[in-house]
Protein backbone atom coordinates (compact mmCIF):
# COMPACT_ATOMS: atom_id res chain seq x y z
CA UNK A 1 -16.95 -27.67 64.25
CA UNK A 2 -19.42 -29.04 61.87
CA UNK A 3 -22.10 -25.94 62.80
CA UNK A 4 -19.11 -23.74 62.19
CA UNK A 5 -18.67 -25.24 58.95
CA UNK A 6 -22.29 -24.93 58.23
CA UNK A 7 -22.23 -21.89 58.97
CA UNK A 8 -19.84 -20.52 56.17
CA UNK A 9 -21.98 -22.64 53.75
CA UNK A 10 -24.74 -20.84 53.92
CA UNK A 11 -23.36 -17.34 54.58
CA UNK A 12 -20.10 -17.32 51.98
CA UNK A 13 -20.26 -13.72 51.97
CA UNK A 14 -20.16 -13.09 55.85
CA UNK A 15 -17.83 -10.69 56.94
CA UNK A 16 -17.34 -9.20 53.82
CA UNK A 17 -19.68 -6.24 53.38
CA UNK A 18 -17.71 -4.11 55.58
CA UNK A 19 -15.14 -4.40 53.06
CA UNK A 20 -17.10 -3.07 50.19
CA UNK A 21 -15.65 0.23 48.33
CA UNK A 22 -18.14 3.48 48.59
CA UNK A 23 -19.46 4.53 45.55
CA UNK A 24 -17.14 7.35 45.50
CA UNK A 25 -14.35 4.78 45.97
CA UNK A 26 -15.78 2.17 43.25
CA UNK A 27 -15.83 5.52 40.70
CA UNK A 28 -12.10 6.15 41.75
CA UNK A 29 -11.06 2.99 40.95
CA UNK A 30 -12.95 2.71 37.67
CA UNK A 31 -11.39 5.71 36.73
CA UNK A 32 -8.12 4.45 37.69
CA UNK A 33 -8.42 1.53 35.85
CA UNK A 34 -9.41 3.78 32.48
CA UNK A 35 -6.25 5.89 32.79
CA UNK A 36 -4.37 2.69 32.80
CA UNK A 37 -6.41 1.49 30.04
CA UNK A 38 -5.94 4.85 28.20
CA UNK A 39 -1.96 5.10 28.66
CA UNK A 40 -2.01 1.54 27.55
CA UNK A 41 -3.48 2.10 23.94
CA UNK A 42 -1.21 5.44 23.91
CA UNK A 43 1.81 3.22 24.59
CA UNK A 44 0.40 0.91 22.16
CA UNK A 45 -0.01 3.99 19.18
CA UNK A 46 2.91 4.91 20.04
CA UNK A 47 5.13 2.03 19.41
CA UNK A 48 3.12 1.52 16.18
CA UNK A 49 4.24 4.67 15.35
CA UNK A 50 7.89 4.30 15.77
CA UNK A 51 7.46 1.58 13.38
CA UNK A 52 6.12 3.44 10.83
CA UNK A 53 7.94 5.68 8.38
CA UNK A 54 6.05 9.26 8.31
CA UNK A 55 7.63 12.61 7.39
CA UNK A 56 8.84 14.84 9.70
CA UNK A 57 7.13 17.99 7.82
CA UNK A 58 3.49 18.38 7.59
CA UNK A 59 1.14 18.95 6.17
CA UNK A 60 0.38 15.45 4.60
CA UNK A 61 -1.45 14.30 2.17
CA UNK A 62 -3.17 10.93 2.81
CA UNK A 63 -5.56 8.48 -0.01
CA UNK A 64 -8.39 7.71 2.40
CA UNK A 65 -11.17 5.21 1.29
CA UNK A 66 -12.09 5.21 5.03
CA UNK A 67 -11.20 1.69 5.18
CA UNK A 68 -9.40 0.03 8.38
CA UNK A 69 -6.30 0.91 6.71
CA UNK A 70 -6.71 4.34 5.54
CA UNK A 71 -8.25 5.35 8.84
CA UNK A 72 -4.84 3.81 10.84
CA UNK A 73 -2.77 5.78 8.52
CA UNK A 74 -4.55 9.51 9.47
CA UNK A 75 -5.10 8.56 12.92
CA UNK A 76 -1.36 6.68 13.68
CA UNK A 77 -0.11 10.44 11.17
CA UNK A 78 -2.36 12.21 13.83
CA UNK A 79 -1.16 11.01 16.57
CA UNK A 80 2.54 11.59 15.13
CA UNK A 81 1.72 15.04 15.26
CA UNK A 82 1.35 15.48 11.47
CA UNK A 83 -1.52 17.64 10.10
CA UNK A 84 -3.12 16.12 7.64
CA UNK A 85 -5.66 16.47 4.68
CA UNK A 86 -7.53 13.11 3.90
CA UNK A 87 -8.30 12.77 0.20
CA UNK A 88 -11.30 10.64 0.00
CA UNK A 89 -12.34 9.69 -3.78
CA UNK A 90 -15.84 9.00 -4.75
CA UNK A 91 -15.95 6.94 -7.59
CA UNK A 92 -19.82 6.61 -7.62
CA UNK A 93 -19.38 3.17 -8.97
CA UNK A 94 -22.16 2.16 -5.74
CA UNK A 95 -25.44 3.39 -4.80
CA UNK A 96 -24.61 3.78 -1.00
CA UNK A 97 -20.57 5.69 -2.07
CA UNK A 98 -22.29 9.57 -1.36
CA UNK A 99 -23.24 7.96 2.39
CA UNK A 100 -19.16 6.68 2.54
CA UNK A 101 -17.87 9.00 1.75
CA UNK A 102 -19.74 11.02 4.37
CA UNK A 103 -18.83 8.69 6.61
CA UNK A 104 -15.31 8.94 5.79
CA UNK A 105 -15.62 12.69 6.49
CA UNK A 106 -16.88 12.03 9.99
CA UNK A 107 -14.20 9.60 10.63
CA UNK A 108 -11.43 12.26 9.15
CA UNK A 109 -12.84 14.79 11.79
CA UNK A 110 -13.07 12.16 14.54
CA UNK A 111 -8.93 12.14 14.60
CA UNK A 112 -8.92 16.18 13.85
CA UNK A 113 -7.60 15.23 9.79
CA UNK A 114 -9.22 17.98 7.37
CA UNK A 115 -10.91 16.17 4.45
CA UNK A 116 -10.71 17.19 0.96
CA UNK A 117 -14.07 14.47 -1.23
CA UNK A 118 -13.21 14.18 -4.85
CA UNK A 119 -15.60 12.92 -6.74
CA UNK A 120 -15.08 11.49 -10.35
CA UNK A 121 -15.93 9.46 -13.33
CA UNK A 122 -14.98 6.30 -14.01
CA UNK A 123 -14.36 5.64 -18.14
CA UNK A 124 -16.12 2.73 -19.18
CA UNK A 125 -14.22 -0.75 -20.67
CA UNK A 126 -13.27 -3.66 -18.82
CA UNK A 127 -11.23 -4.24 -16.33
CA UNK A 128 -12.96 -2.06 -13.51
CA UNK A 129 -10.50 -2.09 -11.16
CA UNK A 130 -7.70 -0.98 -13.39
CA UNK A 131 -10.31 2.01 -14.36
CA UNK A 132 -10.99 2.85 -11.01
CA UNK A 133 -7.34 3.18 -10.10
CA UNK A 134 -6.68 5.34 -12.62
CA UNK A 135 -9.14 7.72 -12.08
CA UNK A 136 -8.33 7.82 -8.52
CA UNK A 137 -4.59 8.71 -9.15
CA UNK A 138 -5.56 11.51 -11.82
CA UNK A 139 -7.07 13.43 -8.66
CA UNK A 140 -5.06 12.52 -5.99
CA UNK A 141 -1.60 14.48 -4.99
CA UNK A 142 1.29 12.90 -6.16
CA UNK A 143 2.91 12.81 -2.74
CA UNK A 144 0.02 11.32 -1.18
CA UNK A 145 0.35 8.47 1.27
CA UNK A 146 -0.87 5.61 0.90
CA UNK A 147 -2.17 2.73 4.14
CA UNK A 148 -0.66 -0.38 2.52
CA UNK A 149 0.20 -2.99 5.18
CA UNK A 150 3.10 -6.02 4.97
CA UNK A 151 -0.22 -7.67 4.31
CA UNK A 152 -0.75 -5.46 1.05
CA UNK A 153 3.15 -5.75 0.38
CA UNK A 154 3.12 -9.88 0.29
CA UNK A 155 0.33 -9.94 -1.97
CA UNK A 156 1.85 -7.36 -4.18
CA UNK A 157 4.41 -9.96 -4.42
CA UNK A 158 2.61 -12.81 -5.83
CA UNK A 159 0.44 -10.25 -8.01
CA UNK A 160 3.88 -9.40 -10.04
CA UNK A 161 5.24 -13.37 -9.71
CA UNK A 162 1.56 -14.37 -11.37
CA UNK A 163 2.15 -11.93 -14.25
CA UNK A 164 5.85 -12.60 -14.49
CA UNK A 165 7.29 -9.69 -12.74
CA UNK A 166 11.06 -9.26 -12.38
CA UNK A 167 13.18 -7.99 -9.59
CA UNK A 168 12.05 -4.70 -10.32
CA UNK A 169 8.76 -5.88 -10.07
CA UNK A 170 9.13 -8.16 -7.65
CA UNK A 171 10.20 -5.68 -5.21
CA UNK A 172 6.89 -4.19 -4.73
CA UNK A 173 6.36 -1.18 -3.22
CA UNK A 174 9.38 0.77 -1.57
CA UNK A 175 9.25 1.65 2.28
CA UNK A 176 9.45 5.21 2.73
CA UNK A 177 7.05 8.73 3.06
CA UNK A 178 5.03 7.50 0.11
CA UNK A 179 3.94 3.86 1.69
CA UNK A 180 4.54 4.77 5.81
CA UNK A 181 2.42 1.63 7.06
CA UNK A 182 4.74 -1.51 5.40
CA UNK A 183 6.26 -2.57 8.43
CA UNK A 184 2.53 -3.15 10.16
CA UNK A 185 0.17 -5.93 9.54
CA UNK A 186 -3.23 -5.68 8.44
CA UNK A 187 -4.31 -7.30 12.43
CA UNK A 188 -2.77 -3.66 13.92
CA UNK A 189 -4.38 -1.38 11.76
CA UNK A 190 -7.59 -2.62 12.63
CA UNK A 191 -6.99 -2.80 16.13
CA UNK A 192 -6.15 0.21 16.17
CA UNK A 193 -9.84 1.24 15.10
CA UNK A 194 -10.95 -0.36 17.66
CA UNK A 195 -8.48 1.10 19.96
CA UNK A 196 -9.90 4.52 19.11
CA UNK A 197 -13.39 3.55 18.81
CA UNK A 198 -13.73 4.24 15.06
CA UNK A 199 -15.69 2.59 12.34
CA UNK A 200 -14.46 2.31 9.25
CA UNK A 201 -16.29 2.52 6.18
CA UNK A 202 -16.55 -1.16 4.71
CA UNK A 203 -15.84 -1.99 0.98
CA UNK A 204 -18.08 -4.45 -0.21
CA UNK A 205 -16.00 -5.21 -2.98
CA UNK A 206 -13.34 -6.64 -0.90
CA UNK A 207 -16.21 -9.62 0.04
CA UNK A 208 -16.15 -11.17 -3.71
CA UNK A 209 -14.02 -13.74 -5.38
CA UNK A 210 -13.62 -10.87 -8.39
CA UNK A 211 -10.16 -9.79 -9.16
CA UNK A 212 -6.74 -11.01 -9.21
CA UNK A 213 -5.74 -9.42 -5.98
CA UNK A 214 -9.25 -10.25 -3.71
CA UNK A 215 -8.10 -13.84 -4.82
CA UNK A 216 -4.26 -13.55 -4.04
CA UNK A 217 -6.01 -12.61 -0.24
CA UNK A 218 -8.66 -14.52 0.28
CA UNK A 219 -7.09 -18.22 -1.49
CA UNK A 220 -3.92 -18.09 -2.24
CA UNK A 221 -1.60 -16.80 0.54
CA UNK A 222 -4.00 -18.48 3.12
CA UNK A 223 -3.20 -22.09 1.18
CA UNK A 224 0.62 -20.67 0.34
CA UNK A 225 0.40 -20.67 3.95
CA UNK A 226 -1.32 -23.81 4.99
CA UNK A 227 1.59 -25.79 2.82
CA UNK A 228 4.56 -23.81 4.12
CA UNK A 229 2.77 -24.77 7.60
CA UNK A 230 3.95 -20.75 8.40
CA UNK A 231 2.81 -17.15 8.00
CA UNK A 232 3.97 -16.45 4.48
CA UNK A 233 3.57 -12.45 4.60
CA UNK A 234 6.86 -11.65 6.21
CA UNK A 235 8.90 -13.90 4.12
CA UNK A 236 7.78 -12.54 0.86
CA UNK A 237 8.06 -9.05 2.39
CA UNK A 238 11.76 -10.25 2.79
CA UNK A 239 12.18 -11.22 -0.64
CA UNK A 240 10.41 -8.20 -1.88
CA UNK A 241 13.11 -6.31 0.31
CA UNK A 242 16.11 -7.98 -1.11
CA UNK A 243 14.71 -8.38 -5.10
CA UNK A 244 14.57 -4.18 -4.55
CA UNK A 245 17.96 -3.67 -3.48
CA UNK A 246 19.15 -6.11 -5.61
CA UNK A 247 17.03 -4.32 -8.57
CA UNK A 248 19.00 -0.99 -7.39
CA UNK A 249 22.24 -2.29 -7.85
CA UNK A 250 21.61 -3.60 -11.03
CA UNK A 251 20.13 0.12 -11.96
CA UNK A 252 22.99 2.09 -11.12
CA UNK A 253 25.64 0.08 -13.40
CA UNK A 254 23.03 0.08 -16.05
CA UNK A 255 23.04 3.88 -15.45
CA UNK A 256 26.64 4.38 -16.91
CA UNK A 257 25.98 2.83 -20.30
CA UNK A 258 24.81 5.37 -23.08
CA UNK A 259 20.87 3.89 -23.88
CA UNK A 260 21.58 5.17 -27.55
CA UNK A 261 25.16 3.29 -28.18
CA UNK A 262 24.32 0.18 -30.31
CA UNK A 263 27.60 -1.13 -29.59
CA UNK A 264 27.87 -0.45 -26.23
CA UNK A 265 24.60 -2.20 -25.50
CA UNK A 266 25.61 -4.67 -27.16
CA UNK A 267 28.50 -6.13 -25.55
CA UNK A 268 27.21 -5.16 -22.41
CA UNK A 269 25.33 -7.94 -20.30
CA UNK A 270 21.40 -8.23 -21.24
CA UNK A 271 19.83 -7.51 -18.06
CA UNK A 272 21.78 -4.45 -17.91
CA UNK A 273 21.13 -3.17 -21.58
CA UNK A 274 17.56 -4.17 -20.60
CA UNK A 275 17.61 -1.59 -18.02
CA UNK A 276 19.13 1.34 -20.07
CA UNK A 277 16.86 0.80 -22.59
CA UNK A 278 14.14 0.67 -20.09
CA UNK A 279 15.17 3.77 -19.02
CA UNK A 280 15.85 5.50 -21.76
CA UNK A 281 12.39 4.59 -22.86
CA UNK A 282 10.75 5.68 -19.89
CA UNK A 283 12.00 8.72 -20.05
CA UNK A 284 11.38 9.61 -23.34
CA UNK A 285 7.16 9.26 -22.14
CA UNK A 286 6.82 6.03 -23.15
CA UNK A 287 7.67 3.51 -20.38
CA UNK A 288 8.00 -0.10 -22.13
CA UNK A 289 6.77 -3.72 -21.67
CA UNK A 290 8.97 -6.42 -21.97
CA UNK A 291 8.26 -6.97 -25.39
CA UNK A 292 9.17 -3.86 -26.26
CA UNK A 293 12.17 -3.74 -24.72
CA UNK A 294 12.69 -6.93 -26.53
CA UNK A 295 12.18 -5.17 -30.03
CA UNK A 296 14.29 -2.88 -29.45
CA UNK A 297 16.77 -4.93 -28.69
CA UNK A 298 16.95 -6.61 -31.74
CA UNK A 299 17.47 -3.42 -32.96
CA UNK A 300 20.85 -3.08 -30.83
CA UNK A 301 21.88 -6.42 -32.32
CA UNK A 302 21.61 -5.74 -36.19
CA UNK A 303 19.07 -8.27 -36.52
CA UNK A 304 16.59 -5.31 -37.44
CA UNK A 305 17.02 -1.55 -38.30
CA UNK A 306 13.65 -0.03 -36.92
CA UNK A 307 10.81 -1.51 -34.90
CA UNK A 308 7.50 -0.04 -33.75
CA UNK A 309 6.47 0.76 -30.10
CA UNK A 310 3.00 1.71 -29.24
CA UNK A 311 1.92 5.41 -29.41
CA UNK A 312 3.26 6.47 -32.37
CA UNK A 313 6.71 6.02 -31.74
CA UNK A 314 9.51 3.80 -33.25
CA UNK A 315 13.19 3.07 -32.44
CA UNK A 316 15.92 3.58 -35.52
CA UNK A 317 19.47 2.66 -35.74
CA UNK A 318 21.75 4.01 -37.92
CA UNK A 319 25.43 4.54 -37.80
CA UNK A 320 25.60 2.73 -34.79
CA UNK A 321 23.10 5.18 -32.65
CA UNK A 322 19.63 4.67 -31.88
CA UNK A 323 17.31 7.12 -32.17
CA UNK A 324 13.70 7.49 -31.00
CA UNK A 325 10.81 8.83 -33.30
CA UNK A 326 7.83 9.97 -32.54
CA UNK A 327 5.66 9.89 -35.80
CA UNK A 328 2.99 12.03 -34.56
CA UNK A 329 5.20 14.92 -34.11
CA UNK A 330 6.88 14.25 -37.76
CA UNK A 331 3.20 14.27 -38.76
CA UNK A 332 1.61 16.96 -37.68
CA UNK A 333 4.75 19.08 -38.86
């Protein structure tokens, strides 16, 4: 008994080489286990998909910095069955943003997206970020979409609470064609790069402590977090969802006053004559901060018969009606 147990000491492998796959049958089962691997990842897109909020209709239009994001959003609209056209903006702000955006381009044709490069100017003055944007949305299509995450939606929150954002505000951005990705976290869109073997253009910008939102990301939701001892982002995604439907209600009574009846506004609650003068503001091409709204205001309550907006314009009461001026067209008559 002993030798016998000697015996499978120093042979552990005896008896087993008969039971060896063939090469053939080693490549079979490799192959197997890559089709499982590969209806996996489709199952995988595919759920993210029904999660997301695309069009039916295409084609689309999709921003696309080539970032983790933007690449999820044309490959998960891909794989949707969606054509779409990736607008990738080159702000030349960065020595190495001609090689990104080539980059981008390669990804864009990796997931069969046709890419349209646009490449502008960015005005000089401070705040670069807030120049950037701007430029960005002056060439981009109006009804392009966009790859903001939950992630992107809970920091949009405390953005607006820093700067002392309403419900309006508050409510960030609104689910829908526009924004398809809100109901994914930031973890999914990058595995799903990796899912599909792509590699997304990185922003170094994103890597410094510059800028209110890179801060809101990378300090304050992490120690929001660390105090509520819980993951913060789908709460405030929650509150953002219920300040915005709140914020709707609150629109659609405002929408039955007359924005240009002093008296009406007036003995009707602020927050809606807020919004009707917001509104009526808005429309009129000039869309109001709160102190302007507050100026006008006084105007609805006697306490002053014109004020001043910026642009050239002014608000005037008289006989109980406002009335909105704009000075540069009573100048240049």
């Amino acid at each position: 008994m002993d030798r016998r147990r000697h015996a499978r000491r120093r042979h552990p492998r005896h008896g087993r080489a008969d039971r060896r796959l063939p090469q053939a049958g080693v490549v079979a089962a490799v192959s197997r286990r890559q089709a499982r691997a590969r209806a996996r990842a489709l199952t995988d897109l595919d759920e993210l998909v029904g999660r997301c909020t695309f069009p039916t209709s295409s084609p689309v239009a999709c921003a696309f910095s080539g970032g983790a994001d933007s690449t999820a959003l044309i490959a998960l609209a891909r794989h949707a069955g969606l054509e779409v056209v990736a607008h990738h903006v080159d702000h030349g702000l960065r020595a190495s943003s001609a090689d990104e955006a080539r980059q981008a381009a390669a990804i864009a044709a990796a997931v069969g997206a046709d890419v349209v490069v646009h490449r502008v100017v960015v005005d000089a003055g401070p705040n670069l970020e807030a120049r950037a944007r701007a430029a960005r949305r002056a060439v981009l299509p109006d009804d392009a979409m966009t790859g903001h995450t939950a992630d992107d939606q809970a920091e949009t929150v405390l953005l607006r609470l820093l700067r002392g954002g309403g419900s309006r505000g508050l409510g960030a951005m609104t689910p829908g064609h526009r924004h398809p990705l809100l109901a994914l976290r930031r973890t999914e869109t990058h595995a799903v790069c990796r899912q599909l073997d792509l590699d997304p253009v990185h922003d170094p910008s994103n890597d410094t402590p510059d800028g209110w939102r890179n801060r809101v990301r990378s300090e304050l939701l992490p120690l929001a977090a660390d105090i509520a001892g819980r993951d913060l982002v789908p709460i405030l995604v929650r509150s953002a969802d219920l300040l915005r439907s709140e914020s709707d209600l609150l629109d659609a009574f405002a929408a039955e006053l007359d924005p240009t009846d002093a008296v009406a506004l007036a003995a009707a609650p602020a927050p809606l004559a807020r919004r009707a003068l917001r509104r009526w503001l808005t429309e009129g091409g000039y869309p109001p901060d709160a102190d302007a709204v507050d100026r006008v205001l006084a105007v609805v309550e006697g306490s002053a018969r014109a004020c001043e907006l910026p642009g050239g314009r002014r608000v005037e009461r008289s006989a109980q009606r406002l009335r909105l001026v704009d000075d540069r067209s009573v100048a240049d008559r």
